[in-house]
Protein backbone atom coordinates (compact mmCIF):
# COMPACT_ATOMS: atom_id res chain seq x y z
CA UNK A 1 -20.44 -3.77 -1.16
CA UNK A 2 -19.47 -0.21 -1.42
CA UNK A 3 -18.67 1.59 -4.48
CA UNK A 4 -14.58 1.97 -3.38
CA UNK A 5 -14.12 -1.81 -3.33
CA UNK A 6 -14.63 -1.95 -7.39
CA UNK A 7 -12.64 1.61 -7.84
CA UNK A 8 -9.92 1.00 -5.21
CA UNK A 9 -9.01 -2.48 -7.22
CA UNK A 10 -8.41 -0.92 -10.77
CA UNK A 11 -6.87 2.89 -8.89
CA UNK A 12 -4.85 1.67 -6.08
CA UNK A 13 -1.79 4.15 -5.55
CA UNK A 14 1.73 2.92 -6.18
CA UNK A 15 1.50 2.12 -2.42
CA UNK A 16 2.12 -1.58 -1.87
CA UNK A 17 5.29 -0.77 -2.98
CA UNK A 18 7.74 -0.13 -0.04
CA UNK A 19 10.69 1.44 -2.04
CA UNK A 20 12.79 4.51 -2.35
CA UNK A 21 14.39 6.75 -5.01
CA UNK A 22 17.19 5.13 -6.66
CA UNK A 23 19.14 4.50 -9.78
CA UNK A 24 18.65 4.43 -13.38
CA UNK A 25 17.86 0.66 -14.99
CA UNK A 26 21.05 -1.47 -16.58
CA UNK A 27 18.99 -2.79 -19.14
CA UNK A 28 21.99 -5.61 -20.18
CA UNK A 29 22.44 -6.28 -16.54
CA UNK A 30 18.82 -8.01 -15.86
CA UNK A 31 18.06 -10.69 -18.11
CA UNK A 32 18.12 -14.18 -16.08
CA UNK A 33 20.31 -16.91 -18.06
CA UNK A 34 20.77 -20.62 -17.74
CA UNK A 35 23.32 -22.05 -15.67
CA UNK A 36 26.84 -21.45 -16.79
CA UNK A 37 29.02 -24.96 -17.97
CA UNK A 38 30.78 -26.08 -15.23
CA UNK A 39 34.42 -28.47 -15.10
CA UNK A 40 32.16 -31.12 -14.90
CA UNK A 41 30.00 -30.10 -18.28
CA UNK A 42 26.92 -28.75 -19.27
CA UNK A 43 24.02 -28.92 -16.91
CA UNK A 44 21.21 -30.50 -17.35
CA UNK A 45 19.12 -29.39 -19.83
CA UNK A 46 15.80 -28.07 -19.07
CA UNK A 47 12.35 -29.10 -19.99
CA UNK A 48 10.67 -27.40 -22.21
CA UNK A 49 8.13 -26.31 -18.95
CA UNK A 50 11.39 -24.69 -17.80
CA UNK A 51 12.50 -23.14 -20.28
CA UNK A 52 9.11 -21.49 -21.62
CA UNK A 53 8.96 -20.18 -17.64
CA UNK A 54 12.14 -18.81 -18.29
CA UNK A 55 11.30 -17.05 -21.21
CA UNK A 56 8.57 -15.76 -19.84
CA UNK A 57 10.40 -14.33 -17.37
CA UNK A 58 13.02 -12.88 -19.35
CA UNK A 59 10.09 -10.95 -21.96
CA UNK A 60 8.82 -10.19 -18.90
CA UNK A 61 11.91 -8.13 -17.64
CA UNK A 62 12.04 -6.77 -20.82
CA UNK A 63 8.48 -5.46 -21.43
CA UNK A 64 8.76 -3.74 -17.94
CA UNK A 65 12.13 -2.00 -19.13
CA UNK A 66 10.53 -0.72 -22.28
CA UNK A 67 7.62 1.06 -20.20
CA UNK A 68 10.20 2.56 -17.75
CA UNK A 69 12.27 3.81 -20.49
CA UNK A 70 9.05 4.99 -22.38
CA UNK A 71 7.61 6.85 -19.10
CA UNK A 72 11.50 8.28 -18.39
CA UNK A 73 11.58 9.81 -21.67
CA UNK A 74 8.05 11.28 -21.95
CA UNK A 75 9.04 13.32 -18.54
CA UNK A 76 12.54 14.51 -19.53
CA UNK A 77 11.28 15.71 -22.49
CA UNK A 78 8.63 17.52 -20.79
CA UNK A 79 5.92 15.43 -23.16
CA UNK A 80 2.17 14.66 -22.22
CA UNK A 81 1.81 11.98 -20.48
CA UNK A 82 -0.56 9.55 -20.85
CA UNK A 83 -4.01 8.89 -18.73
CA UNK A 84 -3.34 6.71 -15.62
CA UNK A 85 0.53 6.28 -16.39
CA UNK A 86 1.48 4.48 -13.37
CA UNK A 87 -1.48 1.77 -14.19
CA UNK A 88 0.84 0.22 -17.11
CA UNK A 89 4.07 0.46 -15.23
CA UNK A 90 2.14 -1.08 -12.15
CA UNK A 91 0.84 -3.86 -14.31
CA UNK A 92 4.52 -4.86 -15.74
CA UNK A 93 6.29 -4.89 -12.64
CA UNK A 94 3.28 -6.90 -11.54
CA UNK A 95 3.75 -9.50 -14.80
CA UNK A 96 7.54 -9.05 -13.89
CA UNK A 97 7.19 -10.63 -10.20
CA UNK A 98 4.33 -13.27 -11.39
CA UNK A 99 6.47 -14.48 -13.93
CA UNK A 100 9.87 -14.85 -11.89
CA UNK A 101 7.67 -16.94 -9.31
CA UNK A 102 6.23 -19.15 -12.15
CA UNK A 103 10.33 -19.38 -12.90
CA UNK A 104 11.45 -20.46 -9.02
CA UNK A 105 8.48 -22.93 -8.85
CA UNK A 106 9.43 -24.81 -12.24
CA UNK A 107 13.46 -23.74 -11.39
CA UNK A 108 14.07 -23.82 -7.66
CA UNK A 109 18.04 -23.19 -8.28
CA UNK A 110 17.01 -19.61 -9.81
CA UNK A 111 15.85 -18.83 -6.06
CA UNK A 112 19.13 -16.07 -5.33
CA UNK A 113 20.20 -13.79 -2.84
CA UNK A 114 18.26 -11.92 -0.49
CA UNK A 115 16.69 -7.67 -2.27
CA UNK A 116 16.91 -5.03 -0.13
CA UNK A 117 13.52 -4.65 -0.18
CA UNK A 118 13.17 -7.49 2.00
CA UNK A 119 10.66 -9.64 -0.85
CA UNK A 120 11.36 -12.94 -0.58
CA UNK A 121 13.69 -14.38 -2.97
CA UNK A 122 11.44 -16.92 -4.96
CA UNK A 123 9.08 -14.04 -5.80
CA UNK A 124 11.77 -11.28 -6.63
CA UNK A 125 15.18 -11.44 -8.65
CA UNK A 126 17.44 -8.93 -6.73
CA UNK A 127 19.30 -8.38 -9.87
CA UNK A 128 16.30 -5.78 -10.59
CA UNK A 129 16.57 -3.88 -7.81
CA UNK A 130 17.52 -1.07 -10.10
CA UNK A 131 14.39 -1.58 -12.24
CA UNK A 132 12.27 -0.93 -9.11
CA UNK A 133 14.18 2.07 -7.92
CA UNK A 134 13.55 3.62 -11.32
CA UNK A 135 9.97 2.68 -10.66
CA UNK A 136 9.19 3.94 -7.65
CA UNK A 137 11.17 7.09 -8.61
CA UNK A 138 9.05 7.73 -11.64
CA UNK A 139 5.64 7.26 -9.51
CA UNK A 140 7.36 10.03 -7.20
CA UNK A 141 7.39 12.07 -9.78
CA UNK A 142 4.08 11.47 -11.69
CA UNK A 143 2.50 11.34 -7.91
CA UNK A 144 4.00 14.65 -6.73
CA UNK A 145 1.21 17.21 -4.86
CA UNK A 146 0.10 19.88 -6.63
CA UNK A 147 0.87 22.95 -6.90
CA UNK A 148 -1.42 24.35 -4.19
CA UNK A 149 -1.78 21.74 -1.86
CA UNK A 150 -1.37 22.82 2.01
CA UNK A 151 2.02 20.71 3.89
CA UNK A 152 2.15 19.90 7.21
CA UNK A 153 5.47 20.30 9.31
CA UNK A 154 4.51 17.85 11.14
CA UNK A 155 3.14 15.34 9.35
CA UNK A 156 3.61 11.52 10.90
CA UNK A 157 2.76 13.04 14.43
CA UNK A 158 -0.72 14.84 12.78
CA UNK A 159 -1.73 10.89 11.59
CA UNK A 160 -0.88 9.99 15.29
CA UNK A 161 -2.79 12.70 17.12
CA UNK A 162 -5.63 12.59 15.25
CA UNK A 163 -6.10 8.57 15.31
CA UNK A 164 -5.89 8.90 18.96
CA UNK A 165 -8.01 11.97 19.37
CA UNK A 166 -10.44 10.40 17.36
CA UNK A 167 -9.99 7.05 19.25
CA UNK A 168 -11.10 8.71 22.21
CA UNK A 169 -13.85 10.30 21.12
CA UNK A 170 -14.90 6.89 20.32
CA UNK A 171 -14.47 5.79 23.97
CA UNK A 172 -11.15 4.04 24.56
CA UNK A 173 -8.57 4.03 27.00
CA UNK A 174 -5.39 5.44 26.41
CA UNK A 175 -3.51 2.33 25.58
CA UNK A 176 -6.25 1.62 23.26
CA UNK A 177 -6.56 4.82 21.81
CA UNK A 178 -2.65 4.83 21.13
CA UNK A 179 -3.16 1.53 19.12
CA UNK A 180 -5.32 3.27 16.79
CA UNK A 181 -2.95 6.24 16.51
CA UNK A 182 -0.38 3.89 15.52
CA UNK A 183 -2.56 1.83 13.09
CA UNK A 184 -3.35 4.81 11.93
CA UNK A 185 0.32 5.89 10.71
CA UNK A 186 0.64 2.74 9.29
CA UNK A 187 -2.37 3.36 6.81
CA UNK A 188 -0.34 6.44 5.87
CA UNK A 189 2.80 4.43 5.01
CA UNK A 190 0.99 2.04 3.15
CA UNK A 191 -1.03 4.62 1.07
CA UNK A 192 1.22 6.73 -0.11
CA UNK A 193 4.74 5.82 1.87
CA UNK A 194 4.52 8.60 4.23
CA UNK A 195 4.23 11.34 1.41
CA UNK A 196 1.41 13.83 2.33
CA UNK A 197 -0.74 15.50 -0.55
CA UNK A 198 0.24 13.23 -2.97
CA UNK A 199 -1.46 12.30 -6.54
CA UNK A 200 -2.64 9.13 -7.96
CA UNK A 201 -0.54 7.90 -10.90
CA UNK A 202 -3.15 4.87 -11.67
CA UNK A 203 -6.52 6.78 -10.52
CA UNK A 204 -8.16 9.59 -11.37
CA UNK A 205 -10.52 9.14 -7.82
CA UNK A 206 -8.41 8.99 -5.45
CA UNK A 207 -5.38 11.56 -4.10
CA UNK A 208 -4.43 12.97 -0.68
CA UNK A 209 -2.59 11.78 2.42
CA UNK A 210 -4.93 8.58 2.85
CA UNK A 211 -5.74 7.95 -0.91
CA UNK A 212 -9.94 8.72 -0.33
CA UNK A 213 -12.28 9.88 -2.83
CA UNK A 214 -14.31 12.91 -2.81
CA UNK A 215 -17.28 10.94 -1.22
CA UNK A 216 -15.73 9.77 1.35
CA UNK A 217 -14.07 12.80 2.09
CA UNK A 218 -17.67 14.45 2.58
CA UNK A 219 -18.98 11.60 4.46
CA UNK A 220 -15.80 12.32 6.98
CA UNK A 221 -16.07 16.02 6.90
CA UNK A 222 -19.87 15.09 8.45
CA UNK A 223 -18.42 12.42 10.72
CA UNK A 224 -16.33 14.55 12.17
CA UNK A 225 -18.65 17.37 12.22
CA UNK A 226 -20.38 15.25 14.98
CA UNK A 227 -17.32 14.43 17.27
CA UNK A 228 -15.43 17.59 17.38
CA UNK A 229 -17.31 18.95 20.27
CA UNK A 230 -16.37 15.97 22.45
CA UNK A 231 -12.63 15.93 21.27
CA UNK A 232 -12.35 20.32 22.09
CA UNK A 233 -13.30 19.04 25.43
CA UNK A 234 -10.54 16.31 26.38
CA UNK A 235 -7.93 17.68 24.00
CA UNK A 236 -8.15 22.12 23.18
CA UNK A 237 -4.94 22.01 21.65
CA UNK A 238 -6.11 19.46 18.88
CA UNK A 239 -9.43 21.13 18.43
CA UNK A 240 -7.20 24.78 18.11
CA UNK A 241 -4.91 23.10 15.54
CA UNK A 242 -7.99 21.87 13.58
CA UNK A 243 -9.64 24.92 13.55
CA UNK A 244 -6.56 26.62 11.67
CA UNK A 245 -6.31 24.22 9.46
CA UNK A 246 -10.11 24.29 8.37
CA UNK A 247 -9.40 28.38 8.06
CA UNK A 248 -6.39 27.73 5.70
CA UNK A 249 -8.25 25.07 3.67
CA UNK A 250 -11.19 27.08 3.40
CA UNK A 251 -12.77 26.05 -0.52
CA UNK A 252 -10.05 24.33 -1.44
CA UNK A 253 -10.51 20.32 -1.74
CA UNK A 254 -9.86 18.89 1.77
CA UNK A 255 -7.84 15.87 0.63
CA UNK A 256 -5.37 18.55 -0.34
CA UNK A 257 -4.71 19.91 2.86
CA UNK A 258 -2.71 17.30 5.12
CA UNK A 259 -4.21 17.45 8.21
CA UNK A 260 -7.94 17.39 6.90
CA UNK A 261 -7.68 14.83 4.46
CA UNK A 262 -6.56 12.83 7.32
CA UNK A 263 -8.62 13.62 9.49
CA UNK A 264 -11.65 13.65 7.19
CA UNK A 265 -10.17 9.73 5.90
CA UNK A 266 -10.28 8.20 9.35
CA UNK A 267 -13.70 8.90 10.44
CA UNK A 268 -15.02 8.37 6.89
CA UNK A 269 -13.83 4.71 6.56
CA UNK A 270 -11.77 3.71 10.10
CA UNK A 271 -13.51 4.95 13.12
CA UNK A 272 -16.38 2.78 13.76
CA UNK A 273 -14.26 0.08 13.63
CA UNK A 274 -11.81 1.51 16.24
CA UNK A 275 -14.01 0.62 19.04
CA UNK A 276 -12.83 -3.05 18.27
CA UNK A 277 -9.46 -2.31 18.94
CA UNK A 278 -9.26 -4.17 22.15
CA UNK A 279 -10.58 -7.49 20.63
CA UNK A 280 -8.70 -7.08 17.71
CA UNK A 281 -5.33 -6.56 19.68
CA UNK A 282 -6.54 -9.64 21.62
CA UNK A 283 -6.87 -11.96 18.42
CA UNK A 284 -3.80 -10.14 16.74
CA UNK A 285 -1.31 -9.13 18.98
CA UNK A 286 1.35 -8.37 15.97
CA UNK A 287 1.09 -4.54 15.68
CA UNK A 288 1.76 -5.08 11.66
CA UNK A 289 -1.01 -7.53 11.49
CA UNK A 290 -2.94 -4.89 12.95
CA UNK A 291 -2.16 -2.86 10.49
CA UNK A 292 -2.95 -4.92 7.92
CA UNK A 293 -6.23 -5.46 9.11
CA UNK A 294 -7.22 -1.58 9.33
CA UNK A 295 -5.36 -1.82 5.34
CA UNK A 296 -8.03 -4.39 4.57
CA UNK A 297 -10.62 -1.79 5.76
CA UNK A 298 -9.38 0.20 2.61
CA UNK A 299 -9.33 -2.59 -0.02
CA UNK A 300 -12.07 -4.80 0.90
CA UNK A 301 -14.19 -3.06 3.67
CA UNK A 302 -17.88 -5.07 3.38
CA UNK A 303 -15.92 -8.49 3.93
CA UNK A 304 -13.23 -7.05 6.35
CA UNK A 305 -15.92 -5.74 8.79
CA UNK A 306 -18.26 -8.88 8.92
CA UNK A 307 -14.47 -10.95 9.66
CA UNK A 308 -14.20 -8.66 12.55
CA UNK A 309 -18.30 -8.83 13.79
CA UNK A 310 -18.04 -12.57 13.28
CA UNK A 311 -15.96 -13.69 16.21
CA UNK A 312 -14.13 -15.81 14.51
CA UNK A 313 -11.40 -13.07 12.30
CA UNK A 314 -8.52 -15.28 11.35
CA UNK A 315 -10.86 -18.39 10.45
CA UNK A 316 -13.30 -16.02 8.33
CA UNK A 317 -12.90 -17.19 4.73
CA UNK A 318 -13.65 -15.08 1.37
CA UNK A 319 -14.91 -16.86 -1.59
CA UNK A 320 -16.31 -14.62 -3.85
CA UNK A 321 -14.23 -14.20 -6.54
CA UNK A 322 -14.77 -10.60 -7.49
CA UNK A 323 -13.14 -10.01 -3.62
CA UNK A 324 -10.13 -12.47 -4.21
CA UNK A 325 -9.86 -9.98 -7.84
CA UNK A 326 -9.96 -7.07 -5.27
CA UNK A 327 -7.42 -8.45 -3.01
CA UNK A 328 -5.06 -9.44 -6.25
CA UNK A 329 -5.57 -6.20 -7.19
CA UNK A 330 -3.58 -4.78 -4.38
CA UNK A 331 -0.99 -7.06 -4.59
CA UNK A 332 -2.15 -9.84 -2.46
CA UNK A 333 -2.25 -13.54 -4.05
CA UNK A 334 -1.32 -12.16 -7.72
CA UNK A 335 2.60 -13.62 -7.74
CA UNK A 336 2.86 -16.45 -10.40
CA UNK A 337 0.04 -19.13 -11.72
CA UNK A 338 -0.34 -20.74 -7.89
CA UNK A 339 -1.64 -17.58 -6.29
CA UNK A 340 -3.41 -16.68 -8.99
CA UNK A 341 -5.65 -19.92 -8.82
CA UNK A 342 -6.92 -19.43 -5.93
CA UNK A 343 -10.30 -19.66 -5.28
CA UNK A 344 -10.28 -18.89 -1.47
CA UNK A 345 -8.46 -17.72 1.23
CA UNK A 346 -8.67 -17.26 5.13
CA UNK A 347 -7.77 -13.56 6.95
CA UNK A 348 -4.88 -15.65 8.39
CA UNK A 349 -3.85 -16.04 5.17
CA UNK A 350 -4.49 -13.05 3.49
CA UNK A 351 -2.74 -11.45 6.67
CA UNK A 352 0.24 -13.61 5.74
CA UNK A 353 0.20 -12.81 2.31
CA UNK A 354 0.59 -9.05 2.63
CA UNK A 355 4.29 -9.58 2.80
CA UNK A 356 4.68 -6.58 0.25
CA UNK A 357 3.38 -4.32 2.71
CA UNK A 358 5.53 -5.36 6.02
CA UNK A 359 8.63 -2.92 4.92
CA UNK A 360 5.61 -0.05 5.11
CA UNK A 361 4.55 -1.15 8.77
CA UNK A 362 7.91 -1.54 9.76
CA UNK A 363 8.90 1.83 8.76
CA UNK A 364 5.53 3.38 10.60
CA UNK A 365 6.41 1.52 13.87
CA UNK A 366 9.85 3.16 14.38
CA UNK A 367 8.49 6.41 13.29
CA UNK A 368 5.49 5.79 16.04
CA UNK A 369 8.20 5.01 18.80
CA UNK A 370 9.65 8.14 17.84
CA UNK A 371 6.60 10.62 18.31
CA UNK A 372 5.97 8.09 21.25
CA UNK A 373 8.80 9.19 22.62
CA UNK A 374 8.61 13.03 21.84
CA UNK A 375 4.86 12.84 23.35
């Protein structure tokens, strides 16, 4: 088991969270109450399994307020903040989720409208919406590149041409080859939501386009080392681009230049897998599914690559529980005392349960057709 499996768990970016900037929290808006009396009377009352669930829930809501309002005034006041800041809010917003599933399991009625983050409804309360927009706007901020980091103008269509480029190097077909590219922009989404050069609120590892470490970011510097004469000679204009952006980076950390931290990322932990592609299209022919797989790479890579080398990916199960506390870590089977108690799973279902994560691949699909198009 490598090394990133154990780190990635406790420093995952604020990625698994599919959201946008938004407003402020209404902190008297949020709290969930029992049913209102009706012409007929009083509803029934609850039991007292329902109604510790529900105030569970309702601490719950208000323990994650208090650490958005704490983190929101340490940064307008221009105060220290603390080390790992996101990890807290990550961890509340996590409670906040578990604890309103624990709520529609024992109180089915509390099940409400549709979010506009597309959760389902049993596992998120949309009446918080404006809790998560404050949280994904403070990660922005805490997250934001340094200083000296090197942008790309073009950065969704570098991911693409360099999963490709690399695909081919690795000896698919063109179809094939654009699969990967298109994986490939989905494990930017899902990283760091399409933000290039960005921090790492919860780790102190990890940073850069793809989230890697400085390990791995050697081990793909060498990786690619030993491809790039077989990509200058199918595709010049790559190998040009690359070479100006290894000038520009010159000492500077890698993951802190766009293009080579993604570049560097993809060999390092993605490419030996990409000669798969055609097998895995075969067993999963949903692109986001795909995507998920390739995700897996980056949370659990030991057990995702013997699923793949098994023959038999959907069926393979995982039993070890310090992988199912990996995959909880990221978000996967950690919503409310069911999940949670799991002692197994299949890739079919831990494919399924990735639900957090579909909003990302949706988002890198339609910005794939788009470069698809422009190519």
């Amino acid at each position: 088991m490598r090394r990133r499996e154990f780190i990635k768990a406790l420093g995952a970016t604020a990625a698994g969270w599919p959201l946008g900037a938004g407003a402020q929290t209404q902190p008297d808006q949020l709290r969930v109450e029992t049913a209102s009396p009706t012409a007929q009377g009083q509803p029934p009352a609850l039991t007292e399994s329902q109604s510790d669930a529900l105030n569970t829930y309702n601490n719950a809501v208000d323990d994650f307020k208090s650490i958005l309002g704490q983190r929101r005034a340490q940064i307008n006041s221009n105060r220290g903040l603390p080390n790992l800041p996101g990890q807290a809010l990550y961890l509340a917003r996590i409670n906040m989720m578990s604890a309103y599933k624990d709520l529609t399991d024992a109180l089915p009625s509390k099940i409400g409208r549709p979010n506009k983050f597309g959760i389902p409804p049993a596992y998120f309360d949309a009446d918080s919406e404006p809790l998560i927009d404050e949280y994904r706007t403070l990660f922005d901020i805490m997250e934001a590149p340094p200083a000296n980091a090197q942008n790309s103008d073009t950065p969704f269509r570098d991911v693409v041409d360099l999963g490709i480029a690399i695909a081919q190097a690795k000896g698919l077909d063109a179809t094939n080859a654009e699969a990967a590219g298109r994986i490939s922009l989905g494990l930017f989404f899902a990283e760091t939501n399409g933000k290039q050069n960005v921090g790492n609120a919860r780790s102190n590892t990890y940073k850069g386009s793809l989230q890697t470490g400085p390990s791995e970011d050697r081990s793909g510097q060498k990786e690619w080392a030993a491809i790039k004469k077989s990509i200058r000679a199918f595709d010049p204009a790559l190998s040009a681009r690359d070479e100006m952006e290894e000038a520009r980076v010159g000492n500077l950390d890698h993951r802190l230049n766009h293009w080579t931290a993604v570049r560097d990322a993809l060999v390092s932990a993605h490419a030996d897998l990409f000669p798969q592609i055609p097998a895995i299209v075969n067993t999963l022919a949903d692109p986001i599914d795909q995507m998920k797989l390739f995700e897996l790479i980056q949370i659990i890579p030991t057990p995702t690559r013997a699923a793949v080398k098994s023959g038999n990916l959907t069926n393979y199960k995982i039993s070890d529980p310090r992988i199912m506390g990996y995959v909880r870590n990221n978000s996967i089977f950690t919503f409310g005392q069911a999940d949670r108690a799991r002692k197994s799973a299949t890739f079919r279902e831990i494919l399924d349960a990735m639900w957090l994560f579909n909003n990302k691949f949706e988002r890198a699909i339609s910005k794939f057709n788009e470069i698809r198009v422009r190519r």
